[in-house]
Protein backbone atom coordinates (compact mmCIF):
# COMPACT_ATOMS: atom_id res chain seq x y z
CA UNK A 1 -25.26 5.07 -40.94
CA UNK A 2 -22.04 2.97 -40.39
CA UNK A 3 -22.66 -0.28 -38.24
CA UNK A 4 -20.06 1.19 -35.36
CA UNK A 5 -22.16 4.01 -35.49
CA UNK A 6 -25.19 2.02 -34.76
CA UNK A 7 -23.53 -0.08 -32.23
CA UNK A 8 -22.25 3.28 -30.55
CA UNK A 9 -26.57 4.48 -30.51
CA UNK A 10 -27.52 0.56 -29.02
CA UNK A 11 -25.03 0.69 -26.42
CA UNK A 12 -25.93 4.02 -25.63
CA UNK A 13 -29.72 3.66 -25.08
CA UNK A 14 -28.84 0.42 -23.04
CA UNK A 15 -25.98 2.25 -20.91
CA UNK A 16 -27.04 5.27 -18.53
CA UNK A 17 -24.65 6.33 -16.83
CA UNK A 18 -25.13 8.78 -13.64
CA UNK A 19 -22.20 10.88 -12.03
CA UNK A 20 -21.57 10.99 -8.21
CA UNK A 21 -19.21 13.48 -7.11
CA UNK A 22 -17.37 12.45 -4.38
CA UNK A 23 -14.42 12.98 -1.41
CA UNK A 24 -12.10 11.97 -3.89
CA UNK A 25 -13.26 12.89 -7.20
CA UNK A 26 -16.02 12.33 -10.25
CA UNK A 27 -17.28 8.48 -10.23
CA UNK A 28 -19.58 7.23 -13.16
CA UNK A 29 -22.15 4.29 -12.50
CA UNK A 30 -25.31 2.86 -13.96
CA UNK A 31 -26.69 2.52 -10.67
CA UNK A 32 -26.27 5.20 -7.92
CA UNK A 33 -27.52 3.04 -5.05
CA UNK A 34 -24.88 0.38 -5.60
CA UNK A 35 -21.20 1.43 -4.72
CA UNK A 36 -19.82 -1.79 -5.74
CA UNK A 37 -20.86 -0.10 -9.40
CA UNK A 38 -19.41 2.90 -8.61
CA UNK A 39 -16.25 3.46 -10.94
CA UNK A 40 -13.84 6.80 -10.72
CA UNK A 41 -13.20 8.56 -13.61
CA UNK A 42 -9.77 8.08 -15.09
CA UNK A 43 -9.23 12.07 -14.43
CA UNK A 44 -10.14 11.69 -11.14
CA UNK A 45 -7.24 8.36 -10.56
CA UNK A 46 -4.59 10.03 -12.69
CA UNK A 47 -5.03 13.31 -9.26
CA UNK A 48 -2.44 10.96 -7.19
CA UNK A 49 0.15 11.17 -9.96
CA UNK A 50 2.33 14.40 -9.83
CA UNK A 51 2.62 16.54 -13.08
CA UNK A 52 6.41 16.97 -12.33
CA UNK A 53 8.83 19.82 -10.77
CA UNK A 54 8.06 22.29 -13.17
CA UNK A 55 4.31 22.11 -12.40
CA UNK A 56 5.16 22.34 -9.14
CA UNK A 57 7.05 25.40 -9.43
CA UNK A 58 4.70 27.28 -11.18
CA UNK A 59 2.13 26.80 -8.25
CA UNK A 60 4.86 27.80 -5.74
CA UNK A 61 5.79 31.06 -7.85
CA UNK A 62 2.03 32.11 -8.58
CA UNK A 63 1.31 33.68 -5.55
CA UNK A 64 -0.46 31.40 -3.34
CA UNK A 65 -2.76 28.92 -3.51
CA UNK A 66 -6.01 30.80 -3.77
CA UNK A 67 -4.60 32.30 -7.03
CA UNK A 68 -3.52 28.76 -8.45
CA UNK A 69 -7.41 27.48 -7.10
CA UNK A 70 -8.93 30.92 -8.95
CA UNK A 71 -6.97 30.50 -12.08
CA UNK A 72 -7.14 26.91 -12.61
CA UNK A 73 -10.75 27.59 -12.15
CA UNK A 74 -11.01 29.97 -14.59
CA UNK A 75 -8.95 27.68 -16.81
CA UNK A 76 -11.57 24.43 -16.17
CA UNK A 77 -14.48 26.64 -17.13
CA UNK A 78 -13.00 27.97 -20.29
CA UNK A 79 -11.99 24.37 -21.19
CA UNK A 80 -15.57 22.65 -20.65
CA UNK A 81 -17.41 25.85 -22.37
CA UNK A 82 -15.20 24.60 -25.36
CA UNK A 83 -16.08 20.85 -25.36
CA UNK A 84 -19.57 21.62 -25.39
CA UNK A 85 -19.39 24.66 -28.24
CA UNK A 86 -17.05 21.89 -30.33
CA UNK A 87 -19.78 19.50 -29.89
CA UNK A 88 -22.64 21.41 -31.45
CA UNK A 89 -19.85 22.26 -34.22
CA UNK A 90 -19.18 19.16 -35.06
CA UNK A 91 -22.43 17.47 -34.43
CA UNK A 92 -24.73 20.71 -36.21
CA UNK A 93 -21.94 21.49 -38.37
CA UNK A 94 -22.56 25.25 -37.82
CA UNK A 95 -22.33 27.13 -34.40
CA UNK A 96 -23.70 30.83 -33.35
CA UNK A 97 -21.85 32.17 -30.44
CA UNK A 98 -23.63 34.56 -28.07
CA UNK A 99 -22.34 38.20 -28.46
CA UNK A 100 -20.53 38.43 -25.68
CA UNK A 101 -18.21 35.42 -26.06
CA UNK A 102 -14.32 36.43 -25.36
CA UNK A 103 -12.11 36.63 -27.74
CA UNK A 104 -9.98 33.37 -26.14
CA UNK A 105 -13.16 31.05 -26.59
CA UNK A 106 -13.77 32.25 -30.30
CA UNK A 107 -9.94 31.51 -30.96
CA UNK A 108 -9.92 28.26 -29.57
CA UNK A 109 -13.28 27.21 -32.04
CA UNK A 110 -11.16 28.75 -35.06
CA UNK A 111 -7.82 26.39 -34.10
CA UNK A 112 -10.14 23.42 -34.24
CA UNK A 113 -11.53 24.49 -37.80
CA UNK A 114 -7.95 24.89 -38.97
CA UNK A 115 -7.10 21.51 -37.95
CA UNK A 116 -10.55 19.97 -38.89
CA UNK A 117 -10.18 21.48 -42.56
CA UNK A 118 -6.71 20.13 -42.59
CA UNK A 119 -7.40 16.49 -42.01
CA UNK A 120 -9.08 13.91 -43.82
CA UNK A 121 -11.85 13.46 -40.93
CA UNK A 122 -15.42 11.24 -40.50
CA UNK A 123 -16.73 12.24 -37.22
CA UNK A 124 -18.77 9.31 -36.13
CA UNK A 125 -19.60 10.35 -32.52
CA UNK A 126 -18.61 12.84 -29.28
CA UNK A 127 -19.14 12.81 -25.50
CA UNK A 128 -19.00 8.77 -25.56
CA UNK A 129 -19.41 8.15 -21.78
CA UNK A 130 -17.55 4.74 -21.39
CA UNK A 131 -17.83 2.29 -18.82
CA UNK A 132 -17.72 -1.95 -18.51
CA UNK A 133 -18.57 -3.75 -15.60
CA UNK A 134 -15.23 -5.46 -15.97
CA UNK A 135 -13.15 -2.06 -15.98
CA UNK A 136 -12.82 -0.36 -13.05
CA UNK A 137 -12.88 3.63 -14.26
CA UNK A 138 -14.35 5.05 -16.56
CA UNK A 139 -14.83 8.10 -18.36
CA UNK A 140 -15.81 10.17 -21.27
CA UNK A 141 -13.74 10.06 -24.89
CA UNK A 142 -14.52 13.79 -26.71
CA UNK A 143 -14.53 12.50 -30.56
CA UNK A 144 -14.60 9.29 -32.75
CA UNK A 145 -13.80 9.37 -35.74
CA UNK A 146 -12.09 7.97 -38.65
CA UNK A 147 -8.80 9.94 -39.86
CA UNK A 148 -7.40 8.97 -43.09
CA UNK A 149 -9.60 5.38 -42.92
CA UNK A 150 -8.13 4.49 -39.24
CA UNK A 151 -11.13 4.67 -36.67
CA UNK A 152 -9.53 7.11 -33.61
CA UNK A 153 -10.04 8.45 -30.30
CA UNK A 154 -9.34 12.25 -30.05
CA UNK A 155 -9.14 14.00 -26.77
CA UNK A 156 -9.76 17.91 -27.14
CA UNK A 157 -7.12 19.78 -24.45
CA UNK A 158 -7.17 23.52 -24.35
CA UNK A 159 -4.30 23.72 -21.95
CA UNK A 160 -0.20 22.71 -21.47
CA UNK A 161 0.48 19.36 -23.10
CA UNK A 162 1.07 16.49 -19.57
CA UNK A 163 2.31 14.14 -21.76
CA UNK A 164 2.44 11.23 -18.99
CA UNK A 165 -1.39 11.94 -17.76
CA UNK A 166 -2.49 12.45 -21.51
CA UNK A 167 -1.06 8.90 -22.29
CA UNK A 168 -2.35 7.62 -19.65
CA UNK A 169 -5.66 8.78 -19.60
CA UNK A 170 -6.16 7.70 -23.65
CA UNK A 171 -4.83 4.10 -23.31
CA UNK A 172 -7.51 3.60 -20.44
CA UNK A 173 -9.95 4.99 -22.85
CA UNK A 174 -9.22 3.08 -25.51
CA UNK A 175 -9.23 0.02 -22.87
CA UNK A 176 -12.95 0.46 -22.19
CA UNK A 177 -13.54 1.35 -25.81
CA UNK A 178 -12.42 -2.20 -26.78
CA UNK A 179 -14.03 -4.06 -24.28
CA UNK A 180 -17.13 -2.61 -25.38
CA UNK A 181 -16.30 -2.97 -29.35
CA UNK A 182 -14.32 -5.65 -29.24
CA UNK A 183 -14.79 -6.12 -33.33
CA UNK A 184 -13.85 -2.84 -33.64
CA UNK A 185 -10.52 -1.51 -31.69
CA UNK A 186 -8.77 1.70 -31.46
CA UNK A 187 -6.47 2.25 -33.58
CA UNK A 188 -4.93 5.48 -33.07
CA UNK A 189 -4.96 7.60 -29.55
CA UNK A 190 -4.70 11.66 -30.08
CA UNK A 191 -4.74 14.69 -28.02
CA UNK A 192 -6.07 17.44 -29.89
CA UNK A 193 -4.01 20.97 -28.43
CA UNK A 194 -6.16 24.22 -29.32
CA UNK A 195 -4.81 27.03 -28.71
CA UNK A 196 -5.76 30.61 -28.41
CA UNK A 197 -2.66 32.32 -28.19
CA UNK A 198 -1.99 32.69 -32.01
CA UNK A 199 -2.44 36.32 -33.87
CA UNK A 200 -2.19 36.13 -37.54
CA UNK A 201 -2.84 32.50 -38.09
CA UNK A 202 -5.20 29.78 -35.99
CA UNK A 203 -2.62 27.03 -34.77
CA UNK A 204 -2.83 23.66 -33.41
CA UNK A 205 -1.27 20.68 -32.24
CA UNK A 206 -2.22 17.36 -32.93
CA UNK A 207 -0.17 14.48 -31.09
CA UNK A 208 -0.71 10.88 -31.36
CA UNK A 209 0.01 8.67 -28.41
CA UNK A 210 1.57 5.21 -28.48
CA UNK A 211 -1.25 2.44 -26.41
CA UNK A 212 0.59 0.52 -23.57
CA UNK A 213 -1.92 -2.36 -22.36
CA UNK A 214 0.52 -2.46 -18.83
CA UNK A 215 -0.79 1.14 -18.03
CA UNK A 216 -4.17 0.94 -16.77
CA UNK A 217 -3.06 -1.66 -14.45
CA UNK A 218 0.02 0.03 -13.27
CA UNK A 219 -3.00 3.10 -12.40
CA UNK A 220 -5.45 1.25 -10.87
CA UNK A 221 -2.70 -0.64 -8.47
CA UNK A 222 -1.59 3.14 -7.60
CA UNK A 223 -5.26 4.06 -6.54
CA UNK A 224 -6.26 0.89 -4.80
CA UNK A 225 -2.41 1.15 -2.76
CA UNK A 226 -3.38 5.48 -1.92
CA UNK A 227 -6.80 4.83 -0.99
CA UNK A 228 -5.59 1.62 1.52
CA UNK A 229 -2.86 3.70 2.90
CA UNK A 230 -4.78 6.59 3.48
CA UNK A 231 -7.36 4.39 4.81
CA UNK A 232 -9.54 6.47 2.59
CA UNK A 233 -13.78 5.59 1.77
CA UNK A 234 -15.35 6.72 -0.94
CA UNK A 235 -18.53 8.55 -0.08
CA UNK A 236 -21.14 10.90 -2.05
CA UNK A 237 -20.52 14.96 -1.55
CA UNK A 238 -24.51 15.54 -1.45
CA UNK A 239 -25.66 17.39 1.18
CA UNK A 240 -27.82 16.10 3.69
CA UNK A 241 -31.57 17.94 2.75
CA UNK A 242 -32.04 20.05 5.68
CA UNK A 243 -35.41 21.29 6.71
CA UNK A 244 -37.91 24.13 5.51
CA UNK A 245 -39.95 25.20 8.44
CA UNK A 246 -37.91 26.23 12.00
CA UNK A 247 -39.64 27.99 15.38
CA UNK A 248 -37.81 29.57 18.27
């Protein structure tokens, strides 16, 4: 076992880490009954930035907004069905699918095991949840790893390439990452594009991303300005219990 890797198992017996979904998105904190500790996910902060005109014309052409809110859906549940089958690949090394699995799904695992068996890879962990008290998001890195000796931060994306949100959301990754392991930094930052349109041949896209230390700062100011202009709160979505036994 590397020492990172044993630093990574420490810090994550010590560091439990509880999601609250709320009015404006996923928050991560060790400690649900303090808000002070709650912090939003970096997915959740990057929601206030636009994806651009183009974006924006595709969900004016698609035929309403229940289509766009079924589709994207549909697109969500493909994409966190293939985090988690990519994790027991690369943590098992071998993966059974169930029988039924579509066709998309199966093509996005054999894009990954194109690139994988292209690249000279040591997979040290997935699913790191990060999160410092002195940050204030958080969120979850899919795979560390060292490629070609570097130690780097891979981010698995089964959709369209956002370029500015993908940046954005690795540089405040690697942020947290190297407050925790401050011995041991980031050195690369990569979005990891499956794909599942292919027919002869599994293809990929691998694209590194250049770290800008004035980013995370230029987000959080962004979040902190919508939520004071919108005088918005942050509260929990849970439902108030409501109780078993009624008369007339």
């Amino acid at each position: 076992m590397t020492p990172l890797k044993k630093k990574l198992n420490k810090y994550k017996k010590i560091t439990r880490l509880f999601r609250i979904d709320t009015n404006v998105g996923r928050c991560y904190t060790p400690d649900p009954m303090n808000k002070m500790a709650w912090k939003p996910s970096v997915t959740t902060m990057e929601n206030i930035i636009s994806k651009g005109i183009m974006f924006e014309r595709w969900i004016a052409n698609f035929g309403g907004y229940d289509k766009v809110c079924e589709y994207v859906g549909k697109k969500a549940d493909d994409g966190t069905l293939v985090h988690e089958l990519l994790e027991v690949l690369i943590n098992d090394k071998n993966l059974d699918l169930e029988q039924d699995t579509p066709n998309n799904i199966k093509k996005y695992i054999q894009s990954f095991i194109a690139w994988y068996e292209e690249t000279d890879i040591i997979p040290i962990a997935t699913e790191i949840q990060l999160y410092h008290d002195d940050v204030p998001f958080s969120g979850t890195a899919d795979l560390l790893c060292y490629i070609d000796g570097q130690l780097s931060m891979i981010d698995f994306k089964t959709g369209n390439e956002y370029k500015t949100t993908h940046q954005i959301q690795l540089c405040c990754y690697k942020e947290i990452f190297d407050m925790i392991f401050p011995k041991d930094p980031i050195k690369h930052i990569y979005c990891l594009y499956v794909k599942s349109g292919w027919r002869k041949k599994p293809t990929y896209k691998l694209k590194e991303y250049g770290y800008d230390p004035t980013i995370s700062g230029a987000l959080n100011y962004l979040w902190e300005f919508n939520n004071k202009a919108n005088k918005t709160k942050i509260v929990s979505k849970v439902e108030k219990e409501l109780p078993n036994q009624y008369k007339l």
